[in-house]
Protein backbone atom coordinates (compact mmCIF):
# COMPACT_ATOMS: atom_id res chain seq x y z
CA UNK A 1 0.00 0.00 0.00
CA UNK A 2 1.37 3.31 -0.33
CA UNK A 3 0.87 6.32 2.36
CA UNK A 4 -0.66 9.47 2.21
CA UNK A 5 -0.47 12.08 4.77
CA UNK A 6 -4.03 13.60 5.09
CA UNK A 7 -3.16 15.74 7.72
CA UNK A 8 -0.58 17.60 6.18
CA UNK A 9 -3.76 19.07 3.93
CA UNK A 10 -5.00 20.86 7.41
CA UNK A 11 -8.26 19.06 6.25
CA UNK A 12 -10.48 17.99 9.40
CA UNK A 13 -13.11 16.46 7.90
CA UNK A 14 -15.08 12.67 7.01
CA UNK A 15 -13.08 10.67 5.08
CA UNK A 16 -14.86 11.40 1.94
CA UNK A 17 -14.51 14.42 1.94
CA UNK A 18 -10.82 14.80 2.73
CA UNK A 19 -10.69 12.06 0.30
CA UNK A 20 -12.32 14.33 -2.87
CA UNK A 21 -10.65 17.17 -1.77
CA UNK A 22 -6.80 15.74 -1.54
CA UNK A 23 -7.79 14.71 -4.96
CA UNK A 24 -8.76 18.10 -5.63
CA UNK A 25 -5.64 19.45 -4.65
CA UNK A 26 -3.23 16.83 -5.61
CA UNK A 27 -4.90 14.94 -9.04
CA UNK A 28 -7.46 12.15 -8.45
CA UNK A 29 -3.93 10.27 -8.89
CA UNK A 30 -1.07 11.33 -7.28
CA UNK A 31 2.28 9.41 -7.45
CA UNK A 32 2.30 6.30 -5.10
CA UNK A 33 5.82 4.84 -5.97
CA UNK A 34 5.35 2.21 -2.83
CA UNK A 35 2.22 0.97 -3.97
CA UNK A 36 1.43 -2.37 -5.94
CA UNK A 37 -0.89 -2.38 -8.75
CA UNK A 38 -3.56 -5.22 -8.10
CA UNK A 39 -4.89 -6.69 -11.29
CA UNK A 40 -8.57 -8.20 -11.43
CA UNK A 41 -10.54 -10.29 -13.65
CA UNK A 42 -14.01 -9.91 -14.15
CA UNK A 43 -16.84 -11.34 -16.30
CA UNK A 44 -19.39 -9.65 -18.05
CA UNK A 45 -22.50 -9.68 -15.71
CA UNK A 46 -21.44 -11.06 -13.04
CA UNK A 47 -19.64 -10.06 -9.67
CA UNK A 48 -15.87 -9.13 -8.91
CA UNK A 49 -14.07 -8.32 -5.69
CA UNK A 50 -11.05 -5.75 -5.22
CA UNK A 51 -9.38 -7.49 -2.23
CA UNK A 52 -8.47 -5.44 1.25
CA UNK A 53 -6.26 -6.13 3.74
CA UNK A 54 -4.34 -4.90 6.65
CA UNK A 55 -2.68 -6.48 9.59
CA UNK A 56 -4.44 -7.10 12.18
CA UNK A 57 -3.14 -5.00 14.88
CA UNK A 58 -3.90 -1.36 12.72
CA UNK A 59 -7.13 -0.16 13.58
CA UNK A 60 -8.92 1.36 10.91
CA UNK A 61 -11.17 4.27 10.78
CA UNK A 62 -13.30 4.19 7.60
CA UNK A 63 -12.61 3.17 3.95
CA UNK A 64 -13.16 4.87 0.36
CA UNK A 65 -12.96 3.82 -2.97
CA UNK A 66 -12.55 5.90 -6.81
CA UNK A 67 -12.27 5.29 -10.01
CA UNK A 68 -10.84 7.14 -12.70
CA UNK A 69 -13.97 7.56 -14.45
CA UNK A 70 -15.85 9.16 -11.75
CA UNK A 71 -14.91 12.67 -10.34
CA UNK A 72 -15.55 11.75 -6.47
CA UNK A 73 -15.48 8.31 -4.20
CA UNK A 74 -18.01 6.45 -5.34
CA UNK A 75 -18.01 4.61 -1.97
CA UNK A 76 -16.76 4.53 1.68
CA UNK A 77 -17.40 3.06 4.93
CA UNK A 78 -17.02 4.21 8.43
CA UNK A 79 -16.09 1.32 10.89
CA UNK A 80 -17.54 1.83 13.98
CA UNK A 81 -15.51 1.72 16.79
CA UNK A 82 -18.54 0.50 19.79
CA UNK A 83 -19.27 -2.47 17.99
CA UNK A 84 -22.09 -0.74 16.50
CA UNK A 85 -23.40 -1.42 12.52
CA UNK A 86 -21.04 -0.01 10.01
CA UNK A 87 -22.36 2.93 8.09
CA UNK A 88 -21.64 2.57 4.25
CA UNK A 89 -22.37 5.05 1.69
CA UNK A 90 -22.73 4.81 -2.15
CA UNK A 91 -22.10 7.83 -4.20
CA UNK A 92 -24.65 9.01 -7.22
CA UNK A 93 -22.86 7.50 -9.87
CA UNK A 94 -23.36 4.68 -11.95
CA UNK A 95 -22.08 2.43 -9.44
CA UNK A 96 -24.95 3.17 -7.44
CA UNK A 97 -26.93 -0.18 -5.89
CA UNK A 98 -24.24 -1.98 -7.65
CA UNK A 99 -21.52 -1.50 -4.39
CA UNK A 100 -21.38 -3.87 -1.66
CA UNK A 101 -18.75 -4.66 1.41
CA UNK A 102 -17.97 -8.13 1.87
CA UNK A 103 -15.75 -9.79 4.02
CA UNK A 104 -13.53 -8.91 7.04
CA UNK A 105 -10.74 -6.78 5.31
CA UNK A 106 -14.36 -4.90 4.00
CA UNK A 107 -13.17 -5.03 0.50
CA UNK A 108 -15.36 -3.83 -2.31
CA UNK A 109 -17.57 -5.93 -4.39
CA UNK A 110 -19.04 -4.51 -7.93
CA UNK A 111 -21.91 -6.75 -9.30
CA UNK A 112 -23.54 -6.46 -13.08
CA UNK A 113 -20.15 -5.81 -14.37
CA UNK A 114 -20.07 -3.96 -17.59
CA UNK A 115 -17.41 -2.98 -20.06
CA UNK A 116 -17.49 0.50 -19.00
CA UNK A 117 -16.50 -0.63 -15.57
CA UNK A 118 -12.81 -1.65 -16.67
CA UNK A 119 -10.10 0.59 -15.42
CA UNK A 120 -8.79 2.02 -12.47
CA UNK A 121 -9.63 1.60 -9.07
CA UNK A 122 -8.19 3.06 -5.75
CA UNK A 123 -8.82 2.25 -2.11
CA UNK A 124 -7.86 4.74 0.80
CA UNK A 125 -7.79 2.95 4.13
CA UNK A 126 -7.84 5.68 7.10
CA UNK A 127 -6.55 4.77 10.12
CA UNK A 128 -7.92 5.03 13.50
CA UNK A 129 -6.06 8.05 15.54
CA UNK A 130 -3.51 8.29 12.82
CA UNK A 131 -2.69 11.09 10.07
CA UNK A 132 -1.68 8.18 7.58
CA UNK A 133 -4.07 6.78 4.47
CA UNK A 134 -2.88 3.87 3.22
CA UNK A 135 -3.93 3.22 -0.41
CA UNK A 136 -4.24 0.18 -2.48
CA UNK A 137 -4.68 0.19 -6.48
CA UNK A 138 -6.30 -2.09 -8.74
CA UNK A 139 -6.31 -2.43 -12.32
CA UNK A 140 -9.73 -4.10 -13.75
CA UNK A 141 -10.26 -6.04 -16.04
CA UNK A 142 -13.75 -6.91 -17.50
CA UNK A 143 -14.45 -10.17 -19.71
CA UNK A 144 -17.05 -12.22 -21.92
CA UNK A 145 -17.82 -15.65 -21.72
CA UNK A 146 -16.79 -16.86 -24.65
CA UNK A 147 -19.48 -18.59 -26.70
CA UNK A 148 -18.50 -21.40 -29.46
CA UNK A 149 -16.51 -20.64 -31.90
CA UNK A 150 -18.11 -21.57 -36.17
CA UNK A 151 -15.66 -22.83 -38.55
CA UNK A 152 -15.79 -21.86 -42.31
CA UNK A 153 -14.13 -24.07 -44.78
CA UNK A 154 -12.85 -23.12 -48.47
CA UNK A 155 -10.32 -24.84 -50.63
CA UNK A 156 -8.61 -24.15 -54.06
CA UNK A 157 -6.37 -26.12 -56.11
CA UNK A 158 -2.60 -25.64 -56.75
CA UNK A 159 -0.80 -26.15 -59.23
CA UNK A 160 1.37 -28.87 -58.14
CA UNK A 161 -1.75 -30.60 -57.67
CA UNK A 162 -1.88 -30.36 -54.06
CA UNK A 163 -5.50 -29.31 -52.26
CA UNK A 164 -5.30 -26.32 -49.93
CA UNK A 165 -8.02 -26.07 -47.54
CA UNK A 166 -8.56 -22.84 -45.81
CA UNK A 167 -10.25 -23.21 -42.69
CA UNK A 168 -11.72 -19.71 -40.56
CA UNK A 169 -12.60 -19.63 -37.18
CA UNK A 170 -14.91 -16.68 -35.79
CA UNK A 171 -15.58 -16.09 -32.48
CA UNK A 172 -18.62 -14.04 -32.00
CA UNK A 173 -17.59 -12.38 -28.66
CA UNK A 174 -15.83 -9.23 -27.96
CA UNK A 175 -12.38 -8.42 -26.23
CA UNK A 176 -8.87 -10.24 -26.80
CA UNK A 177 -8.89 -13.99 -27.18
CA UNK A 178 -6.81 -16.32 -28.30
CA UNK A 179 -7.22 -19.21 -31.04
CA UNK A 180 -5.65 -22.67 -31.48
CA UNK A 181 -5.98 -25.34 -34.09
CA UNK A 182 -5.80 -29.40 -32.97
CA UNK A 183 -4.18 -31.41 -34.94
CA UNK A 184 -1.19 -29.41 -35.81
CA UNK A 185 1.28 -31.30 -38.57
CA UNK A 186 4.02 -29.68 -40.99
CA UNK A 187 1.16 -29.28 -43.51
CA UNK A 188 -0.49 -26.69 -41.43
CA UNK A 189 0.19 -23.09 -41.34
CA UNK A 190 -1.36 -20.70 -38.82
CA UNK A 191 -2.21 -17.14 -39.44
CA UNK A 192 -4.18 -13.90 -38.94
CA UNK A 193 -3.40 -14.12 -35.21
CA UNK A 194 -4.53 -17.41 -35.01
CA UNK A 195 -7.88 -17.53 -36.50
CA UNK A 196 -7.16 -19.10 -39.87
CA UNK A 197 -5.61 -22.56 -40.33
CA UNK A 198 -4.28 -23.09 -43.80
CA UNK A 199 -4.02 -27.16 -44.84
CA UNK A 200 -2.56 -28.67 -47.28
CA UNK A 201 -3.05 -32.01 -48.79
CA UNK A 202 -1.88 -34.67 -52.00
CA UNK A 203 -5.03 -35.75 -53.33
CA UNK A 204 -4.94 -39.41 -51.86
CA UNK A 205 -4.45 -38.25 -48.11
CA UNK A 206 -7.13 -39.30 -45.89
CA UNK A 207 -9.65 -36.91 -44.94
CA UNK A 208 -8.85 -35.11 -41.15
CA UNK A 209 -11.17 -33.55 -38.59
CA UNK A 210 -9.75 -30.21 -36.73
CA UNK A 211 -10.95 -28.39 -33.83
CA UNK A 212 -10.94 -24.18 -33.11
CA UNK A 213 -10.13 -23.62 -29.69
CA UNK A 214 -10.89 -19.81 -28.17
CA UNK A 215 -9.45 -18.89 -24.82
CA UNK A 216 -9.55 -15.82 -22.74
CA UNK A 217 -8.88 -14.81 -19.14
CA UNK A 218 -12.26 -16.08 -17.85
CA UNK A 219 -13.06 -18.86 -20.21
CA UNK A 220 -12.53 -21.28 -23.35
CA UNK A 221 -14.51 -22.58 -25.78
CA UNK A 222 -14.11 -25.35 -28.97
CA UNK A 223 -15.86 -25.08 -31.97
CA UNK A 224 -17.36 -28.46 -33.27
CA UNK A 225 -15.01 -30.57 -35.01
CA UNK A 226 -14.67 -29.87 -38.59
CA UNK A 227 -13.85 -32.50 -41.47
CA UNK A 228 -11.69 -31.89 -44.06
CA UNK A 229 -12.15 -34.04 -47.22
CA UNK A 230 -9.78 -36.51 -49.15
CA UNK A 231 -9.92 -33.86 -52.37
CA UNK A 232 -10.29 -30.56 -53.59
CA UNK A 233 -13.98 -29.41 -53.98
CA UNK A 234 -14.36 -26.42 -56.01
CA UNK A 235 -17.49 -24.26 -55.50
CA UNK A 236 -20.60 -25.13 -57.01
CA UNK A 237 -22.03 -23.00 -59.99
CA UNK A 238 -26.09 -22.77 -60.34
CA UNK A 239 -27.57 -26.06 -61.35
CA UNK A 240 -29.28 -26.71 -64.40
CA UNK A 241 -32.97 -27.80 -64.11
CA UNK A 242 -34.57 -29.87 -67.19
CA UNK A 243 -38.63 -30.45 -67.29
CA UNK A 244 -41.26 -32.71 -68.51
CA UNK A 245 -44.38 -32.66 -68.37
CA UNK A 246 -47.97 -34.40 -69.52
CA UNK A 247 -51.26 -33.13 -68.86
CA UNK A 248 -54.22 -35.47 -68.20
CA UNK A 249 -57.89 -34.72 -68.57
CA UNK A 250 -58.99 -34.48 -64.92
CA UNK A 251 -57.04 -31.43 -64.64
CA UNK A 252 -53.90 -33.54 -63.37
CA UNK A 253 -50.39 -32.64 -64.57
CA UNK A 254 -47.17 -35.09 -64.12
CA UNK A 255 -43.75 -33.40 -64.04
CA UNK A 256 -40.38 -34.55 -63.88
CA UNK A 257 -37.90 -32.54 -62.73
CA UNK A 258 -33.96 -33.28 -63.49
CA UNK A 259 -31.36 -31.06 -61.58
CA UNK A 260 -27.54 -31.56 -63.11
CA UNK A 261 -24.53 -29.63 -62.85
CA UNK A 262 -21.61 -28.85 -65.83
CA UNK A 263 -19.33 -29.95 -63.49
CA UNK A 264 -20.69 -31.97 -60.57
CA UNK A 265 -17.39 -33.29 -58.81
CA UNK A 266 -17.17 -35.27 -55.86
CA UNK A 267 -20.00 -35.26 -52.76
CA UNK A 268 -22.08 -33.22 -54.19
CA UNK A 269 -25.36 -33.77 -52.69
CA UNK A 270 -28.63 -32.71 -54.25
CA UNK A 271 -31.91 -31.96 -52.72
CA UNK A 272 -35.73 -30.80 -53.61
CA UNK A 273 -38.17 -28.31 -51.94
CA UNK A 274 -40.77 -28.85 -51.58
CA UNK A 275 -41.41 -32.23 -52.08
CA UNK A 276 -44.78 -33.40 -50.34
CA UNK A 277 -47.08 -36.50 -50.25
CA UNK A 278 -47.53 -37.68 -53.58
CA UNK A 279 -43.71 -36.59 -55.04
CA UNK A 280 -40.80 -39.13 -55.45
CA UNK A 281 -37.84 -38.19 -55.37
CA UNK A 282 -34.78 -41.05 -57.36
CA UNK A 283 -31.57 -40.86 -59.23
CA UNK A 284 -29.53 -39.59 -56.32
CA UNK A 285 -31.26 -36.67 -55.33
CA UNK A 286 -31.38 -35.38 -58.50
CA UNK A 287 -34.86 -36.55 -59.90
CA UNK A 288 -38.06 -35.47 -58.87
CA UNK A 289 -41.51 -36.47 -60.27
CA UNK A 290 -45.09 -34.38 -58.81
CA UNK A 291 -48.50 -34.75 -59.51
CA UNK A 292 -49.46 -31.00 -59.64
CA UNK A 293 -52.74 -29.48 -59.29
CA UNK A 294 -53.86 -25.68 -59.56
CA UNK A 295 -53.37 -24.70 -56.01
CA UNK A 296 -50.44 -26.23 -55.24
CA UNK A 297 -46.67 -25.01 -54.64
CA UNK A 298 -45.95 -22.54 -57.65
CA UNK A 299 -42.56 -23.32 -57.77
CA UNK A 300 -39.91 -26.18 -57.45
CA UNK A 301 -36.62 -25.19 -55.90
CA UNK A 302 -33.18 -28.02 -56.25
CA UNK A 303 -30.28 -27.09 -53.83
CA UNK A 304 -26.70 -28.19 -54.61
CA UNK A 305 -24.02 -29.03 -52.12
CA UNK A 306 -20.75 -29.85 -51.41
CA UNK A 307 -18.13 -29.53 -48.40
CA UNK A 308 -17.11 -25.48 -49.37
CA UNK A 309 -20.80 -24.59 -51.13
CA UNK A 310 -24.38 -24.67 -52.14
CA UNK A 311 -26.03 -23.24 -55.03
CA UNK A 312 -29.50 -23.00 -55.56
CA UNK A 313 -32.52 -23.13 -58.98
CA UNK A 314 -35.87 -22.98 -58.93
CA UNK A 315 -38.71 -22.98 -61.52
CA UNK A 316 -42.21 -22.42 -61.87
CA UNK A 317 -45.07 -24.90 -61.95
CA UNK A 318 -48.09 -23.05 -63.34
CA UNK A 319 -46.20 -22.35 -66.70
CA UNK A 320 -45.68 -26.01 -67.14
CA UNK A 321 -48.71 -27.25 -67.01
CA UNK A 322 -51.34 -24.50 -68.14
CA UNK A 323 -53.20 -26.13 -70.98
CA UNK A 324 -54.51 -28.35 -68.31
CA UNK A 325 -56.41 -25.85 -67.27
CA UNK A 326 -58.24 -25.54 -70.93
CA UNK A 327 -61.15 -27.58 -71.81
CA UNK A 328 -60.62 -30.69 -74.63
CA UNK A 329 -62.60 -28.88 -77.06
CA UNK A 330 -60.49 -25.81 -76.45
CA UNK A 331 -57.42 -27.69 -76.59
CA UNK A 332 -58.10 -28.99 -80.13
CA UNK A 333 -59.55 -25.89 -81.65
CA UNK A 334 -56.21 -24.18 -80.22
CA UNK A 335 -54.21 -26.73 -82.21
CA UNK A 336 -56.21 -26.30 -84.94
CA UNK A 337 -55.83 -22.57 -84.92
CA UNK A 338 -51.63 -23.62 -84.76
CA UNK A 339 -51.78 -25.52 -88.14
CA UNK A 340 -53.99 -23.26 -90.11
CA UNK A 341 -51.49 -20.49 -89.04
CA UNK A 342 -48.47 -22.05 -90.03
CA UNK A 343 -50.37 -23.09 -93.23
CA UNK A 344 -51.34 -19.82 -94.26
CA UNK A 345 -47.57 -18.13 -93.96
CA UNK A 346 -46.23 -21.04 -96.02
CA UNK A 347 -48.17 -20.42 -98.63
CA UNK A 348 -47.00 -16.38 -98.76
């Protein structure tokens, strides 16, 4: 702790008021070469101490705490000497109903924490029949509890044939952290402080699972493991969607839907939406057959993926199967009307 002469001030006053006004006088922070910085760690909502004590044979008279960011002691206690309660006082700051004193060197507890409430701290312990303040200092420090880290994966060919795989881990909390990888091997490479494992692989190495790890002062955290594949997927360009169709004279239509890709490439999974009672769904994934009526879904969507991608199509039912909504008779005169057309400008 280091000392502080109050009387020298020719202040006779409480202790919080001496208190604002040698800070007044002197700076809120005057020079304390004897005293030891305390550093604490505190998470984000929740409760931290700032430790006090003395030995047991100095009697002291009453206690006050500041802060940097507050102009006057936002709290103090007066011991009293009869065995009588304690009095404590909270300033109006925004401390206030946050302040407690908790155990018998009375040190100060600060609940809710909040990132505003990192900084500096500074007790002044007044003794009993003595000129002297002792001070302490603290330096705190406010956390988040980290939540789990998501991995992103990418990859991209070389040209020496080998398969790069670019793996990104985010952490969505705030404040310093640290990241590590497990496994790490001489075809890893670590960068952007951590966050971005780089792997790379010959095209018959066996596919590997990896693992983020996050760590700050207060917690740690692990994404879910992540596989990497045996080769090189590229990303996936929009499918291709193909269409058949027959309408039937109750009003029914049958379609078949194909969904293909240029260049499919390995694992490359395909799926429909929707694709209710009634559809069937063959070939992979990549076939699906309806029986569509006016009122139902208006469009068919297929969905590509693969380890680094998905890429999406849809197309429109109605279009497909609108002369079913036309009458027989209608249907042939409307063919009819086709052929006499096509007729006629032949013969100009």
């Amino acid at each position: 702790m280091c000392k502080l002469n109050l009387g020298d001030t020719g202040y006779e006053a409480s202790l919080l008021e001496g208190i604002n006004k040698v800070q007044k006088s002197l700076g809120p922070w005057a020079s304390c070469e004897d005293s030891v910085r305390v550093v604490v760690t505190g998470i984000l909502g929740e409760s931290v101490t700032l430790p006090l004590q003395w030995p047991s044979e100095q009697q002291v008279e009453s206690i006050s705490w500041t802060t940097r960011s507050v102009p006057v002691a936002i709290a103090s206690i007066t011991l009293v000497e009869a065995g009588g309660p304690d009095i404590f006082h909270q300033a109006d700051t925004p401390y206030w109903g946050r302040l407690s004193v908790v155990g018998p060197g009375h040190s100060l507890q600060i609940s809710n924490l909040s990132s505003k409430d990192a900084g500096s701290y500074r007790a002044y312990v007044n003794l009993r029949r003595s000129p002297i303040t002792q001070t302490q200092d603290y330096s705190l420090q406010v956390y988040e509890q980290l939540a789990r880290p998501q991995v992103t994966l990418s990859s991209r060919m070389s040209e020496n044939g080998h398969c790069t795989f670019i793996l990104t881990c985010v952490a969505e909390s705030e404040g310093p952290m640290t990241y590590s990888w497990m496994p790490l091997g001489p075809w890893t490479v670590v960068s952007h402080g951590g966050s971005v494992l780089s792997i790379s692989l010959r095209p018959r190495n066996h596919s590997l699972t990896f693992t983020c790890m996050v760590k700050n002062p207060v917690s740690n955290s692990s994404s879910y493991p992540v596989s990497v594949p045996h080769f090189c997927a590229e990303k996936l360009q929009k499918p291709n969607i193909t269409v058949s169709s027959q309408n039937m004279s109750d009003g029914m239509c049958f379609i078949t839907l194909v969904c293909s890709l240029d260049q499919a490439g390995e694992d490359v999974q395909y799926s429909w939406d929707p694709h209710g009672q009634g559809s069937i769904v063959s070939h992979g994934g990549t076939t699906l057959q309806v029986s569509w009526r006016s009122g139902d879904s208006d469009s068919y969507h297929c969905t590509v993926r693969n380890p680094v991608s998905q890429r999406s199509h849809s197309i429109p039912a109605r279009p497909l199967c609108s002369a079913s909504f036309l009458p027989c008779s209608l249907r042939k005169e409307f063919l009819l009307f086709l052929i006499l057309g096509t007729l006629r400008m032949k013969s100009i």
